[in-house]
C-alpha atoms as a PDB file:
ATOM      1  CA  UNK A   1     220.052 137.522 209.572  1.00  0.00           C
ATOM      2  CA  UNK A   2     219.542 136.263 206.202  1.00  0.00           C
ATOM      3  CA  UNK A   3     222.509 139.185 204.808  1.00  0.00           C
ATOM      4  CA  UNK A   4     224.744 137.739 207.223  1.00  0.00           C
ATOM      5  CA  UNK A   5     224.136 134.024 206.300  1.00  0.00           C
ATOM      6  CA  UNK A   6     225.103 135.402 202.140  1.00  0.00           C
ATOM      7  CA  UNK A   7     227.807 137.100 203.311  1.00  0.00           C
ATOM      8  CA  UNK A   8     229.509 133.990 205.422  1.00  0.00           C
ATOM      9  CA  UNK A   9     228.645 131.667 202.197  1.00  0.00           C
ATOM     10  CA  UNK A  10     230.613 134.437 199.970  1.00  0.00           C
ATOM     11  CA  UNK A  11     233.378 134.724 201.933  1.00  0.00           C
ATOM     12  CA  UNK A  12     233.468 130.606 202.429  1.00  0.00           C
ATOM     13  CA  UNK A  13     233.448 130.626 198.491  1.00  0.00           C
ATOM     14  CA  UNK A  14     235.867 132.611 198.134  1.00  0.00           C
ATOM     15  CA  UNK A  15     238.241 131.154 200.651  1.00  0.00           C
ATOM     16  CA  UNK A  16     238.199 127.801 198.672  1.00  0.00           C
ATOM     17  CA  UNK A  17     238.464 129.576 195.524  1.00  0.00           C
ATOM     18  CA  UNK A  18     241.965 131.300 196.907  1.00  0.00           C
ATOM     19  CA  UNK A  19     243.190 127.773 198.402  1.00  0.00           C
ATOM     20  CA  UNK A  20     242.630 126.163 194.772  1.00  0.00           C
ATOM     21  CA  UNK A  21     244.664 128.921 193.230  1.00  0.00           C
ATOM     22  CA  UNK A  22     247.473 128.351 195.952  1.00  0.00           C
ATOM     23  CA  UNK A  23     247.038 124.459 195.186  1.00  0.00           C
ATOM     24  CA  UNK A  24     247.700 125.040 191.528  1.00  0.00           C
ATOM     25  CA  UNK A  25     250.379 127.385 192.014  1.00  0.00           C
ATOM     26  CA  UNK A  26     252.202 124.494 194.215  1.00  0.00           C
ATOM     27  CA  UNK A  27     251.231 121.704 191.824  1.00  0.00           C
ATOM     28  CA  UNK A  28     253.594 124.383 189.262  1.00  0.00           C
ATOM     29  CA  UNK A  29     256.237 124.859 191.110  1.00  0.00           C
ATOM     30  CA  UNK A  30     257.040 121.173 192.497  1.00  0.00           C
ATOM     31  CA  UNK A  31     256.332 119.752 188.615  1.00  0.00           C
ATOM     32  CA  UNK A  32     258.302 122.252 186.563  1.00  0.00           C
ATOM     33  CA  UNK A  33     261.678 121.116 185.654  1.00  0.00           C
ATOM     34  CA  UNK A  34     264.441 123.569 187.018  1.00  0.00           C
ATOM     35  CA  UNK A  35     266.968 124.920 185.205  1.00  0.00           C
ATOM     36  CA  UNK A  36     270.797 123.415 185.908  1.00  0.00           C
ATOM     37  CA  UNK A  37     273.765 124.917 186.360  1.00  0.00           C
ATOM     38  CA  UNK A  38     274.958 124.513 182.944  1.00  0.00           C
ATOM     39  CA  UNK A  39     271.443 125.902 181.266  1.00  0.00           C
ATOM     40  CA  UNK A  40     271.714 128.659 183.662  1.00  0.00           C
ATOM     41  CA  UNK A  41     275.264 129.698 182.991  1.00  0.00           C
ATOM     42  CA  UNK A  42     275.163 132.472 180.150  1.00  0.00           C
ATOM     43  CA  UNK A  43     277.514 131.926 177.246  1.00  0.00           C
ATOM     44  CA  UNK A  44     278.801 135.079 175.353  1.00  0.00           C
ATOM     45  CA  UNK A  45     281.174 134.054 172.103  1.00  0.00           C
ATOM     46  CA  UNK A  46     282.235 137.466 170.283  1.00  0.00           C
ATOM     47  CA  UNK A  47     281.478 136.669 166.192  1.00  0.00           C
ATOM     48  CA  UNK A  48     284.158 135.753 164.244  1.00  0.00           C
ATOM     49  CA  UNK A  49     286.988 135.131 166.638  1.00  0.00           C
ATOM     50  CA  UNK A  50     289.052 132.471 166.652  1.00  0.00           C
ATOM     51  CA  UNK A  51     290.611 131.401 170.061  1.00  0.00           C
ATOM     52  CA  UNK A  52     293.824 129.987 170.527  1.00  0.00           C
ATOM     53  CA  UNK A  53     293.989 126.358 170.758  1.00  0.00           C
ATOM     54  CA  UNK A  54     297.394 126.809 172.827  1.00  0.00           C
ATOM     55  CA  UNK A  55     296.551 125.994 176.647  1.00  0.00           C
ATOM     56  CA  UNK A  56     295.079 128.836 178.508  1.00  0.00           C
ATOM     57  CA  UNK A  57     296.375 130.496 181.759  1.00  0.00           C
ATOM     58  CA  UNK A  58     295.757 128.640 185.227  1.00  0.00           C
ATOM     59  CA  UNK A  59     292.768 129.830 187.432  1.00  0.00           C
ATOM     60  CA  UNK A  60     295.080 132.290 188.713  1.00  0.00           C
ATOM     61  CA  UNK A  61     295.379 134.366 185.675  1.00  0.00           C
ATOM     62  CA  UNK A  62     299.179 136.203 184.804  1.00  0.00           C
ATOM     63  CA  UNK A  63     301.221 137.433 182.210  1.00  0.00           C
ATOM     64  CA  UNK A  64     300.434 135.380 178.849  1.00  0.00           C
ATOM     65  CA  UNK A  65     302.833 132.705 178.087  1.00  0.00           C
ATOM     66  CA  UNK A  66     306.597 134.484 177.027  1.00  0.00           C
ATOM     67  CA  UNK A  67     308.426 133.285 173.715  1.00  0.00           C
ATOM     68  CA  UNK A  68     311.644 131.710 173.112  1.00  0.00           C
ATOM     69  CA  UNK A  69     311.902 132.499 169.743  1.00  0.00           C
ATOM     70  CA  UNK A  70     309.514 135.706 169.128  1.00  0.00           C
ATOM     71  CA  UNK A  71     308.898 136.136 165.222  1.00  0.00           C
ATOM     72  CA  UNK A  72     307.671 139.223 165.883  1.00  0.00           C
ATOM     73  CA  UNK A  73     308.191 142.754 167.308  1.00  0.00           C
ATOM     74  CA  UNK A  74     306.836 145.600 168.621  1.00  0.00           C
ATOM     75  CA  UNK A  75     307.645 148.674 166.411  1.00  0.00           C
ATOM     76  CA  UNK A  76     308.060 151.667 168.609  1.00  0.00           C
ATOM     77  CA  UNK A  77     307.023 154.315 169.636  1.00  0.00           C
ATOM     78  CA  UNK A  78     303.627 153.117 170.827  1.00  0.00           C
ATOM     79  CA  UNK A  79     300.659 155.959 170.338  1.00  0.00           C
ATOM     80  CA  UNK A  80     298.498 156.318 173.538  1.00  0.00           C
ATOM     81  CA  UNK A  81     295.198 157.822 172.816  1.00  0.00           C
ATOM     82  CA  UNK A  82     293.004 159.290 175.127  1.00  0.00           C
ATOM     83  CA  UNK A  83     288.967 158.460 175.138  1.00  0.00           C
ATOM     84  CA  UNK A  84     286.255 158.859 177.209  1.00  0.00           C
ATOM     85  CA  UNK A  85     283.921 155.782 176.227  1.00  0.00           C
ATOM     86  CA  UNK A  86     285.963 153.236 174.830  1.00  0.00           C
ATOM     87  CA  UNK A  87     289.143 151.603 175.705  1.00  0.00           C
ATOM     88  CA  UNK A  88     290.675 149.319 173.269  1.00  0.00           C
ATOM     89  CA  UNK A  89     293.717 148.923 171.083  1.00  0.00           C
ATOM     90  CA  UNK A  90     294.519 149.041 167.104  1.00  0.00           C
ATOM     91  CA  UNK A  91     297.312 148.723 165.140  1.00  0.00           C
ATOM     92  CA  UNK A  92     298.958 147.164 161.462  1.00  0.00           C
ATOM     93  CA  UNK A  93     300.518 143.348 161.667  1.00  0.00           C
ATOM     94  CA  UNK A  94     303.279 144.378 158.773  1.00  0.00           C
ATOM     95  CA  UNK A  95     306.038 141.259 157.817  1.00  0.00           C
ATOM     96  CA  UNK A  96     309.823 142.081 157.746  1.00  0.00           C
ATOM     97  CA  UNK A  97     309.984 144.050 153.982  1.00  0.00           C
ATOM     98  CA  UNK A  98     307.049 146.142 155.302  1.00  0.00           C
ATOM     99  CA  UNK A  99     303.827 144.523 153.528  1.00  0.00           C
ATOM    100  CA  UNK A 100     300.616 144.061 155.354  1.00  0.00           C
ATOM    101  CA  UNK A 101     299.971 140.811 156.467  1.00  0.00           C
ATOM    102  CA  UNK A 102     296.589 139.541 156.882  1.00  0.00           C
ATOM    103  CA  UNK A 103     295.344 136.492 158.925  1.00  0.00           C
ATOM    104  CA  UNK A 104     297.791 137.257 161.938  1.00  0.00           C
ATOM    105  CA  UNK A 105     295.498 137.064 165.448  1.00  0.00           C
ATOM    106  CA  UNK A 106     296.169 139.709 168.367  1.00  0.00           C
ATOM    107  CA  UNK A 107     295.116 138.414 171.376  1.00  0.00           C
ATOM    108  CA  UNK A 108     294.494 140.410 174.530  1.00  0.00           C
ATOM    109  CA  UNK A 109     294.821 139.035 178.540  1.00  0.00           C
ATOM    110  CA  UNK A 110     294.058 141.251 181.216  1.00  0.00           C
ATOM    111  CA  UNK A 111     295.491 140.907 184.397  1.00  0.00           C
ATOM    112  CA  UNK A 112     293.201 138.870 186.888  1.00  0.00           C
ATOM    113  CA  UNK A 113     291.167 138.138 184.416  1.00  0.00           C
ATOM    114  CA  UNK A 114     293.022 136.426 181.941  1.00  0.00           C
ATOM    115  CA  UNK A 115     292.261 136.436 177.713  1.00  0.00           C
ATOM    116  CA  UNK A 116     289.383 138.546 177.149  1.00  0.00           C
ATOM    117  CA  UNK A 117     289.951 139.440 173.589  1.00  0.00           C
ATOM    118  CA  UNK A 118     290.984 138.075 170.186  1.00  0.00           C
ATOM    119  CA  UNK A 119     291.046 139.901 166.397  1.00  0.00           C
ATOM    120  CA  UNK A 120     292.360 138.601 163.315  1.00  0.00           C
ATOM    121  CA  UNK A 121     294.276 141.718 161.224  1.00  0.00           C
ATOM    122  CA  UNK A 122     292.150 142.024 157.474  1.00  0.00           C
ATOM    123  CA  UNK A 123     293.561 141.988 154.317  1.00  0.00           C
ATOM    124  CA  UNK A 124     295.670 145.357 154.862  1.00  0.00           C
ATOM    125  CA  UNK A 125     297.060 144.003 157.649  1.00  0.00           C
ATOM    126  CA  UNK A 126     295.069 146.016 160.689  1.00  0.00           C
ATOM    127  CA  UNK A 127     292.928 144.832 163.969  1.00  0.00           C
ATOM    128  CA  UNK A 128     290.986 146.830 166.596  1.00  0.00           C
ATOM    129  CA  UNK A 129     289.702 145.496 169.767  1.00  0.00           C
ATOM    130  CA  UNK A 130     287.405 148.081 171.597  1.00  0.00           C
ATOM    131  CA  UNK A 131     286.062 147.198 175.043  1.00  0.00           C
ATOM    132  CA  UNK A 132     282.668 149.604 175.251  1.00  0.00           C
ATOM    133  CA  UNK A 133     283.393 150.380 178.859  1.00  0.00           C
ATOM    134  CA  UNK A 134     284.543 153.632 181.073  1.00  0.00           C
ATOM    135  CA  UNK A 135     287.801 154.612 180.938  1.00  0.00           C
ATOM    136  CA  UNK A 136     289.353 152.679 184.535  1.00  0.00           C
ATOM    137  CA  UNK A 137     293.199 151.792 185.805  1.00  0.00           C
ATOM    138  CA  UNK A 138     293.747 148.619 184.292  1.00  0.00           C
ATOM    139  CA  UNK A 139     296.628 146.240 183.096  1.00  0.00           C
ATOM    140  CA  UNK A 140     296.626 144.292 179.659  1.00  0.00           C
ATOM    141  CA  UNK A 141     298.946 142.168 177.868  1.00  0.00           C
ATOM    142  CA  UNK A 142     298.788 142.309 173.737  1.00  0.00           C
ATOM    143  CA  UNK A 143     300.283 139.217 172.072  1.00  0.00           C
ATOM    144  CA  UNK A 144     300.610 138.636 168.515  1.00  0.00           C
ATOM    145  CA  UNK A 145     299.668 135.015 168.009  1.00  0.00           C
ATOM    146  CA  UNK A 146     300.350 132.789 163.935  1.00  0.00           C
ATOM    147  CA  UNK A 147     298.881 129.582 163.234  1.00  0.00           C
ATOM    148  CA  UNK A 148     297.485 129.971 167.379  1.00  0.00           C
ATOM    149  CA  UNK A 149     300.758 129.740 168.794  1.00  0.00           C
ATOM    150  CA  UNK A 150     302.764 132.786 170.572  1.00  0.00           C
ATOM    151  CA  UNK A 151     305.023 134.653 167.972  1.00  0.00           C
ATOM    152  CA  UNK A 152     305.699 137.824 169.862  1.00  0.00           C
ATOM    153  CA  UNK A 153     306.587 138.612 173.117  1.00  0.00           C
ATOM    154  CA  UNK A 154     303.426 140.045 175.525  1.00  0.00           C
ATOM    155  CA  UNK A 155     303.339 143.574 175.786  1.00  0.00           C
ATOM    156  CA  UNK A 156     302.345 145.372 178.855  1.00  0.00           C
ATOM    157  CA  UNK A 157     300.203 148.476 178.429  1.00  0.00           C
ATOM    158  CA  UNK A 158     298.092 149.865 181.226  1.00  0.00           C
ATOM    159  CA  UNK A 159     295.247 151.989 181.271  1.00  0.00           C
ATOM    160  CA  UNK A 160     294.346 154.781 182.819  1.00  0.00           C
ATOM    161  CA  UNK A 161     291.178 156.272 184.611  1.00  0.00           C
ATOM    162  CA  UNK A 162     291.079 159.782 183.871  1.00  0.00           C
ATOM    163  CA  UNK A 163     290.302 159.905 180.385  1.00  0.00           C
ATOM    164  CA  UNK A 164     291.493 163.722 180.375  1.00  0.00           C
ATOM    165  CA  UNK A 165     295.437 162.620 181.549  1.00  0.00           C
ATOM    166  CA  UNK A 166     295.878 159.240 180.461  1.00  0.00           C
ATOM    167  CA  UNK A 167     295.482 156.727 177.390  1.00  0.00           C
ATOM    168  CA  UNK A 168     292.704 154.205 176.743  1.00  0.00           C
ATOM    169  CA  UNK A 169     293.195 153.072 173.407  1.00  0.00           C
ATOM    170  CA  UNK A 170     297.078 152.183 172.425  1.00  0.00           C
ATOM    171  CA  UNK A 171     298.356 152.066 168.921  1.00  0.00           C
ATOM    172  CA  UNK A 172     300.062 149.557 169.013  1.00  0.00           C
ATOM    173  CA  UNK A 173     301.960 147.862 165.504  1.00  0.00           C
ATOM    174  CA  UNK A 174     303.589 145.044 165.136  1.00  0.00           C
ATOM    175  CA  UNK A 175     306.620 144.105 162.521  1.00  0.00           C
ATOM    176  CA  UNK A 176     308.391 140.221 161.804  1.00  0.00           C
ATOM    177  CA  UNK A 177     311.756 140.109 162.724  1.00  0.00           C
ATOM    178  CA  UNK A 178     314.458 139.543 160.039  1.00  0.00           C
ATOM    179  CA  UNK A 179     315.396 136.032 159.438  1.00  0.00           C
ATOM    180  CA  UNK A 180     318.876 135.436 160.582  1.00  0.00           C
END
């Protein structure tokens, strides 16, 4: 009888010693601050890009915003490139006589989705954007942006997602229009 009596005061121990853990554990989890919807939200900011400061498109994402006066133009023909784990675009910013300019921003929007990209050419006048992703069907806008305003025209390129019979990365180069 006495084994018995040991056993019932173990297992009587024990049970409080579980219900103080549970107690703590509560206690925790009604005391800890929770996290709001704005610490919760993930930002991602790409290094060195520089947004636009024009307005944005609408929550209903088009075509980027067209150009009355486009100081730029798309110099033809456009290279389509085919790739298997990248799609992205690249090309040379060039001003009317043909030199390099640097400091011009290429922005691209994606339909649905809106901008999701932004690169500022270098000092010889290029910019790539690469998206790391599998080749897919998809439809982008490229826009040559100066001083964050519009100065071309959006271009629409799609995608395609059969990396063996379509393009994924466009060259695409860009040349100032003569002043009239």
């Amino acid at each position: 009888m006495r084994r018995s009596a040991y056993w019932l005061i173990f297992l009587g121990l024990l049970s409080l010693a579980v219900a103080a853990v549970m107690a703590v554990l509560i206690y925790l989890l009604l005391t800890l601050p929770t996290a709001t919807a704005e610490q919760a939200t993930p930002t991602f900011t790409r290094p060195a890009l520089a947004l636009p400061t024009v307005p944005l498109p609408t929550a209903t994402p088009g075509p980027p915003p067209a150009v009355e006066d486009a100081l730029f133009a798309v110099q033809k023909p456009i290279q389509g490139l085919a790739d298997c784990s990248t799609t992205g675009f690249k090309g040379l910013v060039r001003a009317g006589n043909g030199d390099r300019l640097a400091g011009i921003q290429v922005i691209v929007w994606e339909e649905g989705v809106g901008l999701i990209a932004v690169d500022t050419t270098d000092a010889g006048g290029a910019y790539t954007i690469e998206f790391n992703d599998k080749p897919s069907s998809r439809k982008f806008w490229v826009q040559v942006y100066q001083n964050d305003v519009p100065a071309s025209e959006p271009l629409s390129v799609e995608t395609q997602a059969d990396c063996r019979k379509g393009y994924q990365i466009f060259q695409i180069n860009w040349r100032a229009k003569a002043e009239e």
